[in-house]
N, C-alpha and C. Protein backbone atom coordinates (compact mmCIF):
# COMPACT_ATOMS: atom_id res chain seq x y z
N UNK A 1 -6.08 4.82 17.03
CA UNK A 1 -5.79 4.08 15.82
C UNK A 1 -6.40 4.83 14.64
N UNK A 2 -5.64 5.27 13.86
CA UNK A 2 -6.00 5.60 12.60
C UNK A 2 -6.37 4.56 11.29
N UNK A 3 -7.25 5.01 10.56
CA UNK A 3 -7.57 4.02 9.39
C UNK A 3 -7.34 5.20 7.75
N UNK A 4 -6.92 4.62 7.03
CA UNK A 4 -5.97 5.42 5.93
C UNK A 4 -6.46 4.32 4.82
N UNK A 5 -6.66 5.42 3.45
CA UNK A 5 -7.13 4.33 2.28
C UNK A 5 -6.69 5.26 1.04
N UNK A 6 -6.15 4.75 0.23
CA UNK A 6 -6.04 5.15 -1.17
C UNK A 6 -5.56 4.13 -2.46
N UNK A 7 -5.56 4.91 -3.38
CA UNK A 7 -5.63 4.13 -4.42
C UNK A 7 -4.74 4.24 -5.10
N UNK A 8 -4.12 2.92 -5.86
CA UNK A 8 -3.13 2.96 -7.07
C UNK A 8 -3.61 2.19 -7.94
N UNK A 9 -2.69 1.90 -9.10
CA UNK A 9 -3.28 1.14 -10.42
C UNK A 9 -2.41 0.51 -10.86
N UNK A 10 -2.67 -0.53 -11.03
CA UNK A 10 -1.99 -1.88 -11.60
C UNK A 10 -2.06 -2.00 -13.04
N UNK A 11 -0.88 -1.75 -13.68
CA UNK A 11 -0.93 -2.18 -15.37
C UNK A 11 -1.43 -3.52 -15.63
N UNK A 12 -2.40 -3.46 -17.05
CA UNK A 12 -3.05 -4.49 -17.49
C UNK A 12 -1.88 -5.92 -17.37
N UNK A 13 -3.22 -6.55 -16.90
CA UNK A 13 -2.56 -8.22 -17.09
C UNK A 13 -1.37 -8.36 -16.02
N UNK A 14 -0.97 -7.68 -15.25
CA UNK A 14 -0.16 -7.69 -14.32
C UNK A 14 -0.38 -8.45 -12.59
N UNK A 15 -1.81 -8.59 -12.43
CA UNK A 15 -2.26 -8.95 -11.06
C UNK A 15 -1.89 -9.93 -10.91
N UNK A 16 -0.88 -11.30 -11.61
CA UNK A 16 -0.60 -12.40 -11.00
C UNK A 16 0.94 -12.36 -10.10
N UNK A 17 1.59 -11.34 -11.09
CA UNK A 17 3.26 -11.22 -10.65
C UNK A 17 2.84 -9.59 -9.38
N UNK A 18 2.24 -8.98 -9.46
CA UNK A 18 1.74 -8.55 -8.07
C UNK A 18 1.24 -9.46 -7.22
N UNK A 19 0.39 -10.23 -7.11
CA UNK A 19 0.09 -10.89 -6.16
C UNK A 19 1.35 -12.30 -5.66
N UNK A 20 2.52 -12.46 -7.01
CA UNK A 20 3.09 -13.09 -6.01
C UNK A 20 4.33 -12.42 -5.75
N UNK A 21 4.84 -11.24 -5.85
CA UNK A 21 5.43 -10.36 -5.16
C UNK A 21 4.92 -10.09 -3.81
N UNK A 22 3.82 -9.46 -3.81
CA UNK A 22 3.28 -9.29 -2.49
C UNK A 22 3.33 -10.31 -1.28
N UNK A 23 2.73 -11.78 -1.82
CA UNK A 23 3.17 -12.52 -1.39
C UNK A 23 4.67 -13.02 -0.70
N UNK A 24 5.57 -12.50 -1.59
CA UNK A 24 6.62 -12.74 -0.77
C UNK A 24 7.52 -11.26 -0.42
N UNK A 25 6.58 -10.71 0.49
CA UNK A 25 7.29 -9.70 0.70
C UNK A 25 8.45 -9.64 1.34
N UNK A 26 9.39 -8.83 1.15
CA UNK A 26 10.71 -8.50 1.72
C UNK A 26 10.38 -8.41 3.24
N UNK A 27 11.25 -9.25 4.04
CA UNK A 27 11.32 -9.24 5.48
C UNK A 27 11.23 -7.93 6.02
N UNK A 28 12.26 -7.08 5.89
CA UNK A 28 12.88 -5.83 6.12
C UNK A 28 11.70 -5.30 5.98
N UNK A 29 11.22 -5.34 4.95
CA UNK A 29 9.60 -4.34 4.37
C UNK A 29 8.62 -3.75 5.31
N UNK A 30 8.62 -5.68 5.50
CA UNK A 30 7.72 -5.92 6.53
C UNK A 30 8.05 -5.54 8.06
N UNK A 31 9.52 -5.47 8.46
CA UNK A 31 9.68 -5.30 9.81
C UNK A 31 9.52 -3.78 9.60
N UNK A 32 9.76 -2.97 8.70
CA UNK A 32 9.66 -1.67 8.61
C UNK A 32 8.05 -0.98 8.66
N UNK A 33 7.42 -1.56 8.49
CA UNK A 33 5.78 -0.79 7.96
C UNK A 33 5.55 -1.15 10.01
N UNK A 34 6.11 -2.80 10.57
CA UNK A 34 5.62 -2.75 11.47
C UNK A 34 6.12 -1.54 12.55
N UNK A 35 7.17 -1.38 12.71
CA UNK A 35 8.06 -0.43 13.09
C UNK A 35 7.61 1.21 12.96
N UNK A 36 7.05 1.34 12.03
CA UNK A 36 6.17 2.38 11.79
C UNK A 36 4.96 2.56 12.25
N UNK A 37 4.59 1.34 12.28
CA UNK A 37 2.91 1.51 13.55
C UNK A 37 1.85 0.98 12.63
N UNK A 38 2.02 0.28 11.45
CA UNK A 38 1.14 0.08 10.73
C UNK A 38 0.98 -1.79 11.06
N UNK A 39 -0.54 -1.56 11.84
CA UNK A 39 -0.76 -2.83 12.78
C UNK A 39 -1.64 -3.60 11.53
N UNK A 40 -1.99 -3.38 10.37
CA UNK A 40 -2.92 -3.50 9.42
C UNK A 40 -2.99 -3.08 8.05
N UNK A 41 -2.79 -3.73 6.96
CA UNK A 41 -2.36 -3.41 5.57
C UNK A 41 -3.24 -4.59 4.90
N UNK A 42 -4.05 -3.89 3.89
CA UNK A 42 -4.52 -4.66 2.60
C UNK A 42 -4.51 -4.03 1.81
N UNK A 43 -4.73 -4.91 0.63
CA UNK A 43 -5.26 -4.03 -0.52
C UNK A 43 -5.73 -5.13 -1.56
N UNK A 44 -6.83 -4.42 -1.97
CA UNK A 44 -7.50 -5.01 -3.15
C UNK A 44 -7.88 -4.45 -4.44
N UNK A 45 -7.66 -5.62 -5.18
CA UNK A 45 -8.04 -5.01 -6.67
C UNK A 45 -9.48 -5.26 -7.53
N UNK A 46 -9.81 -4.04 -8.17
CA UNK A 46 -10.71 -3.67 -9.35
C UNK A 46 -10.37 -4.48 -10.21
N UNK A 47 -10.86 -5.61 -10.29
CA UNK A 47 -9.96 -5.73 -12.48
C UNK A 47 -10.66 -5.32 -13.48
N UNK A 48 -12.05 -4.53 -12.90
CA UNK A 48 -12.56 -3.81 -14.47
C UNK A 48 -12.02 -3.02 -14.73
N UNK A 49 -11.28 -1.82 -13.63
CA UNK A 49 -10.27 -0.66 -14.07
C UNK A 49 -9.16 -1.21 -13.60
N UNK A 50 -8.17 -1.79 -12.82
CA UNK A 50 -7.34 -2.13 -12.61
C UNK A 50 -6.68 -1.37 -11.29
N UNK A 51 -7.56 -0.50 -10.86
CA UNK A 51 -7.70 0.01 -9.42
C UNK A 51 -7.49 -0.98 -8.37
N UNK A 52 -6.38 -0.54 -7.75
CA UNK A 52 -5.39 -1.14 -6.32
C UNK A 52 -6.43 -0.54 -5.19
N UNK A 53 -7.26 -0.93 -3.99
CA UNK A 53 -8.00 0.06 -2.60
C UNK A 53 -6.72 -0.82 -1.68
N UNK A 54 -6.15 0.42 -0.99
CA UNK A 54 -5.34 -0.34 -0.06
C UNK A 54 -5.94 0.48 0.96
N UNK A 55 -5.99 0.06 1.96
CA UNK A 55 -6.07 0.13 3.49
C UNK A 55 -5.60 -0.39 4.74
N UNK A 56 -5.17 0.84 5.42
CA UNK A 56 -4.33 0.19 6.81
C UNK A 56 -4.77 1.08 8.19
N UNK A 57 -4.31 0.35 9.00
CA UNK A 57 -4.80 0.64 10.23
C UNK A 57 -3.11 1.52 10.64
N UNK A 58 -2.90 2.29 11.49
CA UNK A 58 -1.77 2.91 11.86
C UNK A 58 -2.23 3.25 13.18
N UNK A 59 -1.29 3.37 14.31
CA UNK A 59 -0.83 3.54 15.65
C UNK A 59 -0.39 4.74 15.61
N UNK A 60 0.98 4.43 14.58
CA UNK A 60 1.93 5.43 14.70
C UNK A 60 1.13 6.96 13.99
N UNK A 61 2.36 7.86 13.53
CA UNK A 61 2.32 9.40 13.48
C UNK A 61 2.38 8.77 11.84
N UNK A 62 2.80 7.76 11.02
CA UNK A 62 2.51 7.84 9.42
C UNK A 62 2.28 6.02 8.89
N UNK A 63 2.03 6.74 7.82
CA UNK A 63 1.42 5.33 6.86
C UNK A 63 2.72 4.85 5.74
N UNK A 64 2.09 4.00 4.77
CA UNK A 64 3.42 3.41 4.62
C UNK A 64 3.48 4.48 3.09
N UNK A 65 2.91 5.44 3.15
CA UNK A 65 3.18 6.66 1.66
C UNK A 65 4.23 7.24 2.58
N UNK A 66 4.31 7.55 3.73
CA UNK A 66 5.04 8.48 4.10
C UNK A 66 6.46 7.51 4.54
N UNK A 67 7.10 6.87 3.95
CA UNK A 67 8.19 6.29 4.41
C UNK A 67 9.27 6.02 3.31
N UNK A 68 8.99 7.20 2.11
CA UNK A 68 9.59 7.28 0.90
C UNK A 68 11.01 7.40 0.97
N UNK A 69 11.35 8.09 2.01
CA UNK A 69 13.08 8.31 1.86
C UNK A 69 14.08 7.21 2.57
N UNK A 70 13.08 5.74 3.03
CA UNK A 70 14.02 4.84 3.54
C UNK A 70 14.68 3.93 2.07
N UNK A 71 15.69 3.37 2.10
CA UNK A 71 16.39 2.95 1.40
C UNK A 71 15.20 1.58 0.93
N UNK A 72 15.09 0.91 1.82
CA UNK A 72 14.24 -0.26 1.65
C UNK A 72 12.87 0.00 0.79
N UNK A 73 12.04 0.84 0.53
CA UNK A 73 10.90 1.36 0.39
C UNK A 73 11.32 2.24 -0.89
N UNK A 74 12.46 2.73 -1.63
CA UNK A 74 13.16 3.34 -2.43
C UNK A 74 13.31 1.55 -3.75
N UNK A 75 14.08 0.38 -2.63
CA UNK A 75 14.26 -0.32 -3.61
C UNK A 75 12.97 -1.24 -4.45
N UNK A 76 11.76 -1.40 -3.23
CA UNK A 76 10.57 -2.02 -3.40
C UNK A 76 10.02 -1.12 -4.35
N UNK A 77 9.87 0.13 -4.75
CA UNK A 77 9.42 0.89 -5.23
C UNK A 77 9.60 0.90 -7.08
N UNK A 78 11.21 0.64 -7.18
CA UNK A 78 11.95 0.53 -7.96
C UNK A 78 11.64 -1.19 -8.92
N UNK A 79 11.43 -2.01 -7.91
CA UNK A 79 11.10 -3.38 -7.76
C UNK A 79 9.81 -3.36 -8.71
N UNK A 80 8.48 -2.76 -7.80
CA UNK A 80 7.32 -2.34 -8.42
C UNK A 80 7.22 -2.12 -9.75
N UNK A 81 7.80 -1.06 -9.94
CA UNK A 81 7.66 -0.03 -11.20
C UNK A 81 7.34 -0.47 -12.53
N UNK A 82 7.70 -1.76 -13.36
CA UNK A 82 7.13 -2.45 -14.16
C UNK A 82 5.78 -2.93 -14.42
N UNK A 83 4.67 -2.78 -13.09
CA UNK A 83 3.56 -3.21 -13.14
C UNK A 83 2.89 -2.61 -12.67
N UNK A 84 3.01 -1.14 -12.31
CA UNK A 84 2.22 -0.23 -11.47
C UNK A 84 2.33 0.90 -12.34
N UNK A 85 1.28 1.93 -12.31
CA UNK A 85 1.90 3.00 -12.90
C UNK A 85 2.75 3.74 -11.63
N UNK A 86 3.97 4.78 -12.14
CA UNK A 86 4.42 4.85 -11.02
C UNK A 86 4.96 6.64 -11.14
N UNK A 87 5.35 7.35 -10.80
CA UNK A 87 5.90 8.66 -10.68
C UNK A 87 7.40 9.07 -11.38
N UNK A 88 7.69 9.98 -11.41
CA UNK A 88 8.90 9.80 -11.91
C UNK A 88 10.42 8.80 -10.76
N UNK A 89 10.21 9.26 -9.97
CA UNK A 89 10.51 8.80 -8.62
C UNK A 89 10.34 7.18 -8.49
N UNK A 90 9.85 6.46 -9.06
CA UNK A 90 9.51 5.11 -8.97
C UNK A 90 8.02 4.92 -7.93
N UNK A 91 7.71 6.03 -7.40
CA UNK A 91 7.05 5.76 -6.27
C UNK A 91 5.65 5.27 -7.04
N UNK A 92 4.75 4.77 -6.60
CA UNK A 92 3.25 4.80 -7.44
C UNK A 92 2.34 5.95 -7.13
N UNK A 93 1.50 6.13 -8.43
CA UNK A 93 0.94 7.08 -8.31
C UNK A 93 0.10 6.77 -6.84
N UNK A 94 -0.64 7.06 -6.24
CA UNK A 94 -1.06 6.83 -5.09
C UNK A 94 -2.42 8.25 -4.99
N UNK A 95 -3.61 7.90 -4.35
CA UNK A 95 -4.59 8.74 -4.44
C UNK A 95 -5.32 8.36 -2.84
N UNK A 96 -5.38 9.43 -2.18
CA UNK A 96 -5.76 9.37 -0.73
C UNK A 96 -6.84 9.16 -0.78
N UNK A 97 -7.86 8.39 -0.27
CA UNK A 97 -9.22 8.42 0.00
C UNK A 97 -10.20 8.92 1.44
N UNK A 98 -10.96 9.60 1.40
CA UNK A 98 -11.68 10.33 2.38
C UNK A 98 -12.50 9.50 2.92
N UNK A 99 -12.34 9.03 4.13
CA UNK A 99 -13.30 8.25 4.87
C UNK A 99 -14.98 9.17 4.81
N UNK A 100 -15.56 8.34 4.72
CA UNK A 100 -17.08 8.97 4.26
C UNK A 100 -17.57 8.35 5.67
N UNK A 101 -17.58 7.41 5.82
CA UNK A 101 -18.17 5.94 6.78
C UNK A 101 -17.23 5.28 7.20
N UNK A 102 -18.03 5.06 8.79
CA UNK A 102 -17.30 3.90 9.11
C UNK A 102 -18.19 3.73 10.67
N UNK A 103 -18.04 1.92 10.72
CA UNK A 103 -19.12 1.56 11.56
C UNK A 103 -18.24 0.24 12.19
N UNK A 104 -18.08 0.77 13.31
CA UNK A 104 -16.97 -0.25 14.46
C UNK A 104 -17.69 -0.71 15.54
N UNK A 105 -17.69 -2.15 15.90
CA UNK A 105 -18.26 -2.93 17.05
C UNK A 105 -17.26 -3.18 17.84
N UNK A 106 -15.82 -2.69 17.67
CA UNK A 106 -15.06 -3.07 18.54
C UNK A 106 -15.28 -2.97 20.44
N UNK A 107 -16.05 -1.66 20.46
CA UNK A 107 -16.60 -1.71 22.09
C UNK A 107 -17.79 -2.14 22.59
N UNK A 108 -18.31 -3.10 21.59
CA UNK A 108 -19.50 -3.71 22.15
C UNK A 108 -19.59 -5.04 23.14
């Protein structure tokens, strides 16, 4: 199991219509990230900078950055784009984070 973290940014004053987007995420979305191996997805926000930490757990061979060329993940993206900063591409900027630590009781 892999664990994967990076960061995006949420335009000011925007965290309520993100959080209820997220909330109702697209079925498909969702059967897709699972389908991909991603057994685990959060993310939380900064609101002093407006910094997105998402983190997921993955099985599979990718995370849900790497699933840019499905149609579904093209339209969510597009969906997004009003409240995120985002790429030319619609995609969000997105910033990988380097696991420093990490401390698991799972085999105890």
């Amino acid at each position: 199991m892999k664990r994967l973290a990076f960061k995006m940014y949420l335009n000011e004053g925007r965290k309520a219509e993100y959080k209820k987007r997220h909330d109702e995420i697209w079925p498909e979305l969702k059967q897709l990230l699972k389908n991909a191996g991603i057994s685990e997805y959060s993310i939380f926000l900064d609101e002093e900078t407006n910094t997105l930490f998402a983190f997921q757990k993955t099985g599979g061979k990718c995370c849900s950055q790497d699933l840019g060329q499905t149609e579904i993940v093209k339209k969510w993206w597009a969906y997004m784009q009003d409240i995120m900063k985002t790429n030319a591409d619609n995609s969000p900027v997105s910033i990988p984070l380097e696991e420093v630590f990490y401390l698991g009781f799972d085999n105890e």
